[in-house]
Every structure is written in C-alpha cells, then in structure tokens.
N, C-alpha and C. Protein backbone atom coordinates (compact mmCIF):
# COMPACT_ATOMS: atom_id res chain seq x y z
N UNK A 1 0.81 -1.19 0.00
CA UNK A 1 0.00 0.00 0.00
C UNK A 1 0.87 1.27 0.00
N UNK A 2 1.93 1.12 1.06
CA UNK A 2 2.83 2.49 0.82
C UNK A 2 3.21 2.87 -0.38
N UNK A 3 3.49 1.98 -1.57
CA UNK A 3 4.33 2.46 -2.89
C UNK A 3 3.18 2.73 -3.64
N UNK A 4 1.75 2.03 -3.83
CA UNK A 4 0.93 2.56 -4.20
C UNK A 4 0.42 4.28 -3.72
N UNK A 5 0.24 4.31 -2.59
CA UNK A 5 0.49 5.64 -2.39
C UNK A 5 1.66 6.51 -3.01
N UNK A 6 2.89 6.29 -2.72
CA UNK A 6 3.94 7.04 -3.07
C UNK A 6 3.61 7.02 -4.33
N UNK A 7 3.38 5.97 -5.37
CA UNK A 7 3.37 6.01 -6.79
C UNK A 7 2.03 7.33 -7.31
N UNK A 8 1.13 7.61 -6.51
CA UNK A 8 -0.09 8.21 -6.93
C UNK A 8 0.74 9.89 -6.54
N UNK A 9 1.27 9.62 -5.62
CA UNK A 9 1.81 10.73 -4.73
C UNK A 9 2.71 11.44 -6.02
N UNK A 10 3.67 11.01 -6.50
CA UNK A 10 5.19 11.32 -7.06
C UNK A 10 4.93 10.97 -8.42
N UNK A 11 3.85 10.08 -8.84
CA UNK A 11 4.14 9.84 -10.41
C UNK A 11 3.52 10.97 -11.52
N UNK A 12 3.08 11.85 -10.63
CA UNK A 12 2.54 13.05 -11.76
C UNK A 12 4.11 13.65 -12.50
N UNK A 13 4.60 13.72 -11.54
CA UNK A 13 6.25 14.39 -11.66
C UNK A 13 7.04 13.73 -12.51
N UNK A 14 7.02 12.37 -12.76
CA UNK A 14 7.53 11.14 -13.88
C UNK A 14 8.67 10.61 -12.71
N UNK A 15 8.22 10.60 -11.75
CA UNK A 15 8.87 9.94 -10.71
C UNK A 15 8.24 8.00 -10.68
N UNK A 16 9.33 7.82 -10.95
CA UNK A 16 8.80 5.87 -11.01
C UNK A 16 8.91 5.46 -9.35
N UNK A 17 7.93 4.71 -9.08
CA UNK A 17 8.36 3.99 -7.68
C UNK A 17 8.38 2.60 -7.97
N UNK A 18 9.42 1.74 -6.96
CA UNK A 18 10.03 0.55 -7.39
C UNK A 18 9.82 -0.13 -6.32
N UNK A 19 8.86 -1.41 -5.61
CA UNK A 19 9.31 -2.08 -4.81
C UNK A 19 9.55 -3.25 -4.75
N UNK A 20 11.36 -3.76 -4.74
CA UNK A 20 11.50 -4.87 -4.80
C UNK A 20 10.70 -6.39 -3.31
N UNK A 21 10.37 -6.94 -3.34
CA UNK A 21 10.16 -7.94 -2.17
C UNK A 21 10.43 -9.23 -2.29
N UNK A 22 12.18 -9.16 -2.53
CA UNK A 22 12.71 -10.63 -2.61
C UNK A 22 12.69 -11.85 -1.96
N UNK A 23 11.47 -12.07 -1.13
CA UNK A 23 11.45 -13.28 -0.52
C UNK A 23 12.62 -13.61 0.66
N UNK A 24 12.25 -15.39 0.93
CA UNK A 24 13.66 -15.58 1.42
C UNK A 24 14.84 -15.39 0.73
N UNK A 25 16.00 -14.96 1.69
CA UNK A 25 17.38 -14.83 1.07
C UNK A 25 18.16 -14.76 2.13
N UNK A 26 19.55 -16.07 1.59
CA UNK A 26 20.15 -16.57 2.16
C UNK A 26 20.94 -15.50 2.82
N UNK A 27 20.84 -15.29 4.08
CA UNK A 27 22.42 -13.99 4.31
C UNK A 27 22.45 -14.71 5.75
N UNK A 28 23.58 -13.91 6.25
CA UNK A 28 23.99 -14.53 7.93
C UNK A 28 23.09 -14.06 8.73
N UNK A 29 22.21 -13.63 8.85
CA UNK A 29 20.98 -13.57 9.82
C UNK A 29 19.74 -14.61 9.19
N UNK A 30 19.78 -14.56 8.15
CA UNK A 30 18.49 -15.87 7.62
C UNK A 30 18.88 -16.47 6.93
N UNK A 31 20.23 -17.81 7.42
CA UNK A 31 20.84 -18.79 6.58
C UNK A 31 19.84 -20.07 6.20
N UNK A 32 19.94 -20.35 5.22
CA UNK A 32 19.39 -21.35 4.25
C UNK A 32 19.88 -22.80 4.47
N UNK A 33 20.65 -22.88 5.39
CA UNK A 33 21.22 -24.17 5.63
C UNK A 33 21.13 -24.83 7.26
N UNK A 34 20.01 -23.92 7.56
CA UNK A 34 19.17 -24.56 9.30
C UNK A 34 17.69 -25.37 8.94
N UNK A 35 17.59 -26.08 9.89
CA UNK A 35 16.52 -26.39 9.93
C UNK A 35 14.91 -25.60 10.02
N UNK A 36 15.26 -24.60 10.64
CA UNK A 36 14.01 -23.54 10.37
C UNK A 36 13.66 -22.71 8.94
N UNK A 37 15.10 -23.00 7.98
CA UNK A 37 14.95 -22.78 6.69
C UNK A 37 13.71 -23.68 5.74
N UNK A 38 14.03 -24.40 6.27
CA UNK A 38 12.84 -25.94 5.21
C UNK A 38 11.66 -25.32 4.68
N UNK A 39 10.60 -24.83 5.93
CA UNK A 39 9.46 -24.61 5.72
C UNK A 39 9.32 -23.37 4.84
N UNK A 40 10.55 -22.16 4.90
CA UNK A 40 10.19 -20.85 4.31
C UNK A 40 10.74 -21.85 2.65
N UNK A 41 11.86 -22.31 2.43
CA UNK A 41 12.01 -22.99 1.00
C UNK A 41 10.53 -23.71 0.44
N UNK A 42 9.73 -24.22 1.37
CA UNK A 42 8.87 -24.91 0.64
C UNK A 42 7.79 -23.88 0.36
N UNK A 43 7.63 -23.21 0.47
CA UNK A 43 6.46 -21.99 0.19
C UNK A 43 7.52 -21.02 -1.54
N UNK A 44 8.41 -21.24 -2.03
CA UNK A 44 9.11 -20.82 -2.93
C UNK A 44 9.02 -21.38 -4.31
N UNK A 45 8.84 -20.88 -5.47
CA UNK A 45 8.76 -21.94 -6.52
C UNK A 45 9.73 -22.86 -7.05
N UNK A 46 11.28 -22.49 -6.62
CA UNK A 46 12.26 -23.35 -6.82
C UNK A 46 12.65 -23.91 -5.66
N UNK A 47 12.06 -23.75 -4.14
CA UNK A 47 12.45 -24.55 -3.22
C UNK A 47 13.74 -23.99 -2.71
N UNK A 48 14.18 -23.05 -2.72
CA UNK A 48 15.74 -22.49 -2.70
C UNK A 48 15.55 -21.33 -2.06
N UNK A 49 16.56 -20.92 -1.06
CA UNK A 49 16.36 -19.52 -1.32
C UNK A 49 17.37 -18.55 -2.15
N UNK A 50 17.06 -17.45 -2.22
CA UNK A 50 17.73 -16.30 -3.32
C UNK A 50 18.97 -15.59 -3.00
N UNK A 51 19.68 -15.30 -3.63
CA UNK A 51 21.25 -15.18 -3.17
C UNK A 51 21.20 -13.27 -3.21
N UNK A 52 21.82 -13.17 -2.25
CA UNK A 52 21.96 -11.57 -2.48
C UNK A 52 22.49 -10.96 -3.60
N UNK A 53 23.25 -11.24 -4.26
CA UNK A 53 23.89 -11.00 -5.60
C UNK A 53 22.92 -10.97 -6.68
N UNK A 54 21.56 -11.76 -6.82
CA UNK A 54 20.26 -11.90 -7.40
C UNK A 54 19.48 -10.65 -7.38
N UNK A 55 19.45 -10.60 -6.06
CA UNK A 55 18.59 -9.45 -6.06
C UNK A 55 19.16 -8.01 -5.99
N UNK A 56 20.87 -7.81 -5.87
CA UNK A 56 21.23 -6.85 -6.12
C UNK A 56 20.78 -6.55 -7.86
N UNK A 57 21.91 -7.94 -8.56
CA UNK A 57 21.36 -7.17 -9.96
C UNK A 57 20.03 -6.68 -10.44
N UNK A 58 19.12 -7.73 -9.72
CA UNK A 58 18.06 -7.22 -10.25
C UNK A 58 17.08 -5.62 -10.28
N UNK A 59 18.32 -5.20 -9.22
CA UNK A 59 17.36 -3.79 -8.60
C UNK A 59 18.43 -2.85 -9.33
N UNK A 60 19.37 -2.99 -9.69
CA UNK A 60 20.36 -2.28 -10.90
C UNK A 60 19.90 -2.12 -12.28
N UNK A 61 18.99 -3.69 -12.85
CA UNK A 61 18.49 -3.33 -13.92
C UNK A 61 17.60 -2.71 -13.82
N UNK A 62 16.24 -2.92 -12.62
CA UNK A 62 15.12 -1.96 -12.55
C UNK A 62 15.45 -0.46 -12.87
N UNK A 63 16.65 0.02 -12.28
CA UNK A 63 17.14 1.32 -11.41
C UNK A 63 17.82 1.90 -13.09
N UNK A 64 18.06 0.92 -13.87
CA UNK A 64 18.61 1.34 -15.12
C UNK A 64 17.94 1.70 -16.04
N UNK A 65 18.51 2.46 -17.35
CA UNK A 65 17.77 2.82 -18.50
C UNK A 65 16.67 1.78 -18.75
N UNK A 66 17.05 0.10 -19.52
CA UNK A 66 16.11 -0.79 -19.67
C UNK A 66 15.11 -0.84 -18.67
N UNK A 67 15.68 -0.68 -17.54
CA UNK A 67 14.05 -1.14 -16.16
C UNK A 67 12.78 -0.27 -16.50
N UNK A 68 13.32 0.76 -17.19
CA UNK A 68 12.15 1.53 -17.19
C UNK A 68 11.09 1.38 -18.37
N UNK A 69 11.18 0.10 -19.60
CA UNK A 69 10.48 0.08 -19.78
C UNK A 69 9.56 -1.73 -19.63
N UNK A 70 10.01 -2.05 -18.85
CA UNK A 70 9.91 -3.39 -18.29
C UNK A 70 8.53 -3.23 -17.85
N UNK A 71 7.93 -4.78 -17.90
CA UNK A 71 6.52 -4.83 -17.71
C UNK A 71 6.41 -4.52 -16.21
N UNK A 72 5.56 -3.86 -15.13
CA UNK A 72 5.12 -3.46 -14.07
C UNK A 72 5.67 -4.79 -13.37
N UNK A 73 5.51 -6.17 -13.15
CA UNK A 73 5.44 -7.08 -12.20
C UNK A 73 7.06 -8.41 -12.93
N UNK A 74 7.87 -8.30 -11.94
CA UNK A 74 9.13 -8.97 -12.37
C UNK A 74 9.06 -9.99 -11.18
N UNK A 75 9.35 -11.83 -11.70
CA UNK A 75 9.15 -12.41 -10.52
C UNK A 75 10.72 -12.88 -10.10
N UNK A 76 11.03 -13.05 -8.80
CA UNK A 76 12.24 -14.17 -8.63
C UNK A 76 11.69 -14.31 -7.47
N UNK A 77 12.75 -15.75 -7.44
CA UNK A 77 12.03 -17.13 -6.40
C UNK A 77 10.49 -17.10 -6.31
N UNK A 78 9.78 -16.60 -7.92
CA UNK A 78 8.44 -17.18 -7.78
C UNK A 78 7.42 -16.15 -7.24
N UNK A 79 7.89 -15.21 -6.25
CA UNK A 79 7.38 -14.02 -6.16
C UNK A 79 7.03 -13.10 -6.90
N UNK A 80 5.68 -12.31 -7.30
CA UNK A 80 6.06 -11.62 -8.07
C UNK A 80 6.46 -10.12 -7.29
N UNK A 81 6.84 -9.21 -8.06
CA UNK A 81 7.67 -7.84 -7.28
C UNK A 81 6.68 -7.02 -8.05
N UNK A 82 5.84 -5.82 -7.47
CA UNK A 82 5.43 -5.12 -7.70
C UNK A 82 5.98 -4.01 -8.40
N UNK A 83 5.99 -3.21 -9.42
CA UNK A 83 6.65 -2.22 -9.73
C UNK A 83 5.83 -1.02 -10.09
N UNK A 84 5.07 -0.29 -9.67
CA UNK A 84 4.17 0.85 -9.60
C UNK A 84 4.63 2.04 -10.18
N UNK A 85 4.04 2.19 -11.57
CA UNK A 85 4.71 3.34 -12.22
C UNK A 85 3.27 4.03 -13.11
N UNK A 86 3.64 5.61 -12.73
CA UNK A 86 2.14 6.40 -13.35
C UNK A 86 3.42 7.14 -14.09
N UNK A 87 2.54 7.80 -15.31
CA UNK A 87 3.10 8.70 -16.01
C UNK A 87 2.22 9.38 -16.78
C-alpha cells in the first residue's frame, strides 16, 4: 500500500516507484542451511532460497535505462515484485 500511495503521490512528476520484495534470502541472519529454513524454501517456486547478488542485480536493472520500460510485475524465487509506475 505504501508504494501505491507514493506512486499516486510522485508519479505526476515522472517519478517511477520501485518495490522490490525478494522473498527468502540466504544472508547470515536468515541462513538457508538450518533447519528452520525448510518450511520458508517450501512456500518458494524453486524450493531455494535467493542469493543476495540476485537481487542486487536485479534492482540495478530496474534502477537502469532498460528497467524503465519493463513490464510493471518482475518475478524471482516465484514471487512476483510489484513495480508501480504512473506517467
């Protein structure tokens, strides 16, 4: 709801709003290799979770010339990512 707002808010201006929501991802506070990992992998479409390096690039291409004309909804690990853009 916030980026929908912000997007209604800022997109008269040709201001794009972007929100990535990469799921699980493996880092040293939510490692992928405990047992409390299992259940968040099985709710994922590849069963895995997503590497930080994934979702960096992916918010580089958004953030880039091409992102901007990319369809509104980009998925990884099965999620889709909202991308809210008025113009």
């Amino acid at each position: 709801m916030f980026t929908q707002g912000l997007t209604l808010e800022v997109g008269t201006r040709d201001i794009t709003v972007n929100d990535v929501q990469p799921g699980a991802i493996d880092t040293d506070m939510n490692p992928a290799a405990v047992d409390c990992a299992v259940p968040q992998k099985a709710v994922t479409a590849l069963n895995c979770y997503g590497h930080v390096d994934d979702i960096a690039a992916m918010v580089a291409f958004v953030g880039g010339p091409e992102g901007s004309d990319e369809d509104p909804h980009l998925k990884m690990q099965g999620k889709p990512f909202p991308l809210w853009t008025i113009h």
